[in-house]
C-alpha atoms as a PDB file:
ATOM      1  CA  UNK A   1      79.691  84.379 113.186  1.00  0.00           C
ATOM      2  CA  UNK A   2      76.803  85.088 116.041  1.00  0.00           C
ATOM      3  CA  UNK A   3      77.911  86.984 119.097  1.00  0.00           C
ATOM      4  CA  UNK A   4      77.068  84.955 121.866  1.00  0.00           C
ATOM      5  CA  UNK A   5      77.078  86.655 125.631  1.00  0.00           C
ATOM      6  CA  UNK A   6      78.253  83.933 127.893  1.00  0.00           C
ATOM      7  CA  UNK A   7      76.858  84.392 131.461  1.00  0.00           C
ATOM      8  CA  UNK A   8      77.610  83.149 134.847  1.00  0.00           C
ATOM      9  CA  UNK A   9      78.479  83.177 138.399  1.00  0.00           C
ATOM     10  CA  UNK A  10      81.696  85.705 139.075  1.00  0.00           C
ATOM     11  CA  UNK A  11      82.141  86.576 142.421  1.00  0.00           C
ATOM     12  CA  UNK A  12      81.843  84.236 145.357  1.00  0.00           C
ATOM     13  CA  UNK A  13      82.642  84.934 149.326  1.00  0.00           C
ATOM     14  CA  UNK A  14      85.955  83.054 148.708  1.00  0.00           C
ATOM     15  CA  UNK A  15      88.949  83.070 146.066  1.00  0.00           C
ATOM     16  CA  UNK A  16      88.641  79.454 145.851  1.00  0.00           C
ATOM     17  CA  UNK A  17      84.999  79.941 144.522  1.00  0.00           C
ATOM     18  CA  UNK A  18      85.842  82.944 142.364  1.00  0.00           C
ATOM     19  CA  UNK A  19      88.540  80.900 140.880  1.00  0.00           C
ATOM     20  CA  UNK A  20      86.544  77.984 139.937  1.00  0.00           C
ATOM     21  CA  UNK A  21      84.105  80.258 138.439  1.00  0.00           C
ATOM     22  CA  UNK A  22      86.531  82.173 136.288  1.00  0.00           C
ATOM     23  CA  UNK A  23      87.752  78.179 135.437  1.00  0.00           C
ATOM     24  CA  UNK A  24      84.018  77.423 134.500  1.00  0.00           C
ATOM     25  CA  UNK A  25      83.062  80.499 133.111  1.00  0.00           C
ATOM     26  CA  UNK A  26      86.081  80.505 130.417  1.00  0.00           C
ATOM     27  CA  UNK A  27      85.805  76.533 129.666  1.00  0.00           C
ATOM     28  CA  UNK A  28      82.418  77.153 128.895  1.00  0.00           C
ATOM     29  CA  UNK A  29      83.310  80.322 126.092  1.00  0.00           C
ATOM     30  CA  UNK A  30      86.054  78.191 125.001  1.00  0.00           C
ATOM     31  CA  UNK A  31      83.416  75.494 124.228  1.00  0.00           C
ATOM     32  CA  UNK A  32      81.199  78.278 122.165  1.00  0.00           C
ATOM     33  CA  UNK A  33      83.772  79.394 120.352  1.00  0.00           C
ATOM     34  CA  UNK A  34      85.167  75.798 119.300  1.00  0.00           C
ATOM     35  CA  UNK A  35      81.066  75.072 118.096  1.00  0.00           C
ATOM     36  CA  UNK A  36      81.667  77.912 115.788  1.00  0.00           C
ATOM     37  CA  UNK A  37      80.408  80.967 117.595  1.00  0.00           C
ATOM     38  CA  UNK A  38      82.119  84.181 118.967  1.00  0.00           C
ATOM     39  CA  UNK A  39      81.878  84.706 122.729  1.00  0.00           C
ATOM     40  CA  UNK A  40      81.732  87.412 125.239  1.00  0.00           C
ATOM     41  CA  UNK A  41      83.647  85.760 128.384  1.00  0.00           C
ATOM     42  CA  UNK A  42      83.685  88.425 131.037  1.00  0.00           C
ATOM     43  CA  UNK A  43      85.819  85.569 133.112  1.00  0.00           C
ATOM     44  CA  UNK A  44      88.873  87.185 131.135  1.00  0.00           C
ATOM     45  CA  UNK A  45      87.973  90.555 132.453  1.00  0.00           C
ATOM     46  CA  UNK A  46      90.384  90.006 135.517  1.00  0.00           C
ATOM     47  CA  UNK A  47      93.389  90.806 133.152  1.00  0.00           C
ATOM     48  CA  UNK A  48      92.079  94.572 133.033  1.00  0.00           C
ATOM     49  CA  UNK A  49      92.421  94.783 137.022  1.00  0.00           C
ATOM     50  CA  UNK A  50      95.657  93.172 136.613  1.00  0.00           C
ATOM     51  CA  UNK A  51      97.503  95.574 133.633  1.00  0.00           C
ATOM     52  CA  UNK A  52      96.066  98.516 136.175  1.00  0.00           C
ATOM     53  CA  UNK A  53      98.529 101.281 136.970  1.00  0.00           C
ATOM     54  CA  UNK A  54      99.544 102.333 140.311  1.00  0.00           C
ATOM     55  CA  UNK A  55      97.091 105.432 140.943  1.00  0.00           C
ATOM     56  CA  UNK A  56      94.506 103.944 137.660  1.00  0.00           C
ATOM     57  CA  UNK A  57      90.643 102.761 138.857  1.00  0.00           C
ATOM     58  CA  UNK A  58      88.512 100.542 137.274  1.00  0.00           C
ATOM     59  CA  UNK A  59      84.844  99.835 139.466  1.00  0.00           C
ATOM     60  CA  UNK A  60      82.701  97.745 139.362  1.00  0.00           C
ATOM     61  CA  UNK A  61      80.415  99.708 137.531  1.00  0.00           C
ATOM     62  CA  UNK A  62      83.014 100.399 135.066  1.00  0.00           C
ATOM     63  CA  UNK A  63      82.718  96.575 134.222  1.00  0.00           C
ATOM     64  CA  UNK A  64      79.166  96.435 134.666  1.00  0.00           C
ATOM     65  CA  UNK A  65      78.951  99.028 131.643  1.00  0.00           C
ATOM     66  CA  UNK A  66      81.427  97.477 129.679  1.00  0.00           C
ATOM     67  CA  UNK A  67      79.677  94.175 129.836  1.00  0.00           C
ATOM     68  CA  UNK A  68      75.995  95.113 129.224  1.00  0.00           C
ATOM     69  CA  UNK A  69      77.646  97.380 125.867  1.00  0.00           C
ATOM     70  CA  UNK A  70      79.047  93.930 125.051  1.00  0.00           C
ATOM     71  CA  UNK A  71      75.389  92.401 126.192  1.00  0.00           C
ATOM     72  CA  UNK A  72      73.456  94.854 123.726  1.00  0.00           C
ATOM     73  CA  UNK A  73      75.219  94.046 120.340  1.00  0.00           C
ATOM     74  CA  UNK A  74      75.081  89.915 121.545  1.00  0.00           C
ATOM     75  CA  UNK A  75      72.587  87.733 118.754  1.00  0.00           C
ATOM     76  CA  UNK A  76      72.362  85.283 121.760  1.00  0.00           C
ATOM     77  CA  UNK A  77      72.457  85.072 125.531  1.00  0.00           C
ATOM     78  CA  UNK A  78      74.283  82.222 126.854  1.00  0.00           C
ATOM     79  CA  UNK A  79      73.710  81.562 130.678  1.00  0.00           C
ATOM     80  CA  UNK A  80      76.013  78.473 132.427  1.00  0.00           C
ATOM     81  CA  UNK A  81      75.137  76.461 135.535  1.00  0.00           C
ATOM     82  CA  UNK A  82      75.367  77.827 138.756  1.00  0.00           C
ATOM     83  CA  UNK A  83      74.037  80.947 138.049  1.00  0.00           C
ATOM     84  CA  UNK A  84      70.996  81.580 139.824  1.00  0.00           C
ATOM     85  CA  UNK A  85      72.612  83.166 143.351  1.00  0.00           C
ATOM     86  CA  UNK A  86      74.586  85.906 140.706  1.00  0.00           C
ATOM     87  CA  UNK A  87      72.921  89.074 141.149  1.00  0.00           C
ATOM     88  CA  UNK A  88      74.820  89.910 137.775  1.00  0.00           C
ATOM     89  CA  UNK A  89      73.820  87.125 136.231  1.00  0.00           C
ATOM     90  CA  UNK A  90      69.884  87.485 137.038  1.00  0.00           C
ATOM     91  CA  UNK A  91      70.164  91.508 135.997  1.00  0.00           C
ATOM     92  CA  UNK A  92      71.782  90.421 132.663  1.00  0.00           C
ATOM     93  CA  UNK A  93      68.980  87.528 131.700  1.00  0.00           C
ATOM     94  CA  UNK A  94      66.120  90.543 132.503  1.00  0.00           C
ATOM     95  CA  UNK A  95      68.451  92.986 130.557  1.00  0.00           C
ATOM     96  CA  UNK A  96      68.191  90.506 127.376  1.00  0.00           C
ATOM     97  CA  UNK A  97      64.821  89.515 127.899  1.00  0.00           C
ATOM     98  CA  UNK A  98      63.739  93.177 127.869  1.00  0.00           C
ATOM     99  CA  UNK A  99      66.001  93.744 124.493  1.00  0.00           C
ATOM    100  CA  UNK A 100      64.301  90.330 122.996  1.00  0.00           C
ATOM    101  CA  UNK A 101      67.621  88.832 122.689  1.00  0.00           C
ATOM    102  CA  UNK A 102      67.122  85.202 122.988  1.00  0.00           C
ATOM    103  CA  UNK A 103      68.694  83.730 126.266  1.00  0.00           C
ATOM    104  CA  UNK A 104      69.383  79.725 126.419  1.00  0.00           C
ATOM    105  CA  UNK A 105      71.375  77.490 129.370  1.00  0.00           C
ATOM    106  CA  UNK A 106      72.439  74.827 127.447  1.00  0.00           C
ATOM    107  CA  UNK A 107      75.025  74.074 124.316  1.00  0.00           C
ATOM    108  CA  UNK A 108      72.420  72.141 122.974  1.00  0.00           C
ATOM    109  CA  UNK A 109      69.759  74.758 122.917  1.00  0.00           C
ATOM    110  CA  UNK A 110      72.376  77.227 121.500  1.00  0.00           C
ATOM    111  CA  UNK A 111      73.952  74.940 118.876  1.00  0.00           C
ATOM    112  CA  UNK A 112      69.865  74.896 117.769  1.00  0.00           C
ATOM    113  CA  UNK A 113      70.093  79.167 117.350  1.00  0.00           C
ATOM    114  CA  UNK A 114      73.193  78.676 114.631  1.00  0.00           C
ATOM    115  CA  UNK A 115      72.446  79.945 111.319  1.00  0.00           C
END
């Protein structure tokens, strides 16, 4: 199964915003994995900050690190709508691009990279 890095808008200036993101972000994954891939949805990573023990830290470096790790060992980039204003999202694409892993913002376009 290819590893596919699913990429996106996170954080907002509102909870509404973040929410619908997180909403987007793991409809989308869910849609990669039912078209036979395995995705990387960092939209689940809000569980972490939730499990977190009273004096235990997770930053947002922390996540940033975990997520280009996941990033590195990806076959293909997968980058939703709405991304362009994610700062994230824009150091992620260069990330791939640098590491030659292909990067494509549309099912269509990725369902073409399946092997």
């Amino acid at each position: 199964m290819q590893r596919v890095y699913v990429a996106g808008a996170y954080s907002a200036d509102n909870v509404m915003d973040v929410l619908n993101n997180i909403r987007r972000g793991i409809k989308a994954s869910t849609e990669v994995f039912l078209s036979g891939f395995a995705p990387f949805c960092p939209w689940l990573d809000f569980h972490y900050q939730l499990m977190l023990g009273e004096n235990e830290i997770l930053t947002i470096d922390n996540y940033y690190e975990y997520s280009i790790s996941w990033l590195k060992v990806s076959d293909i980039m997968y980058v939703i709508s709405n991304w362009q204003s994610s700062k994230g999202t824009i150091e992620e694409i260069k990330f791939a691009n640098e590491e030659r892993i292909p990067v494509v913002y549309s099912m269509q376009e990725l369902k073409k990279l399946k092997i």
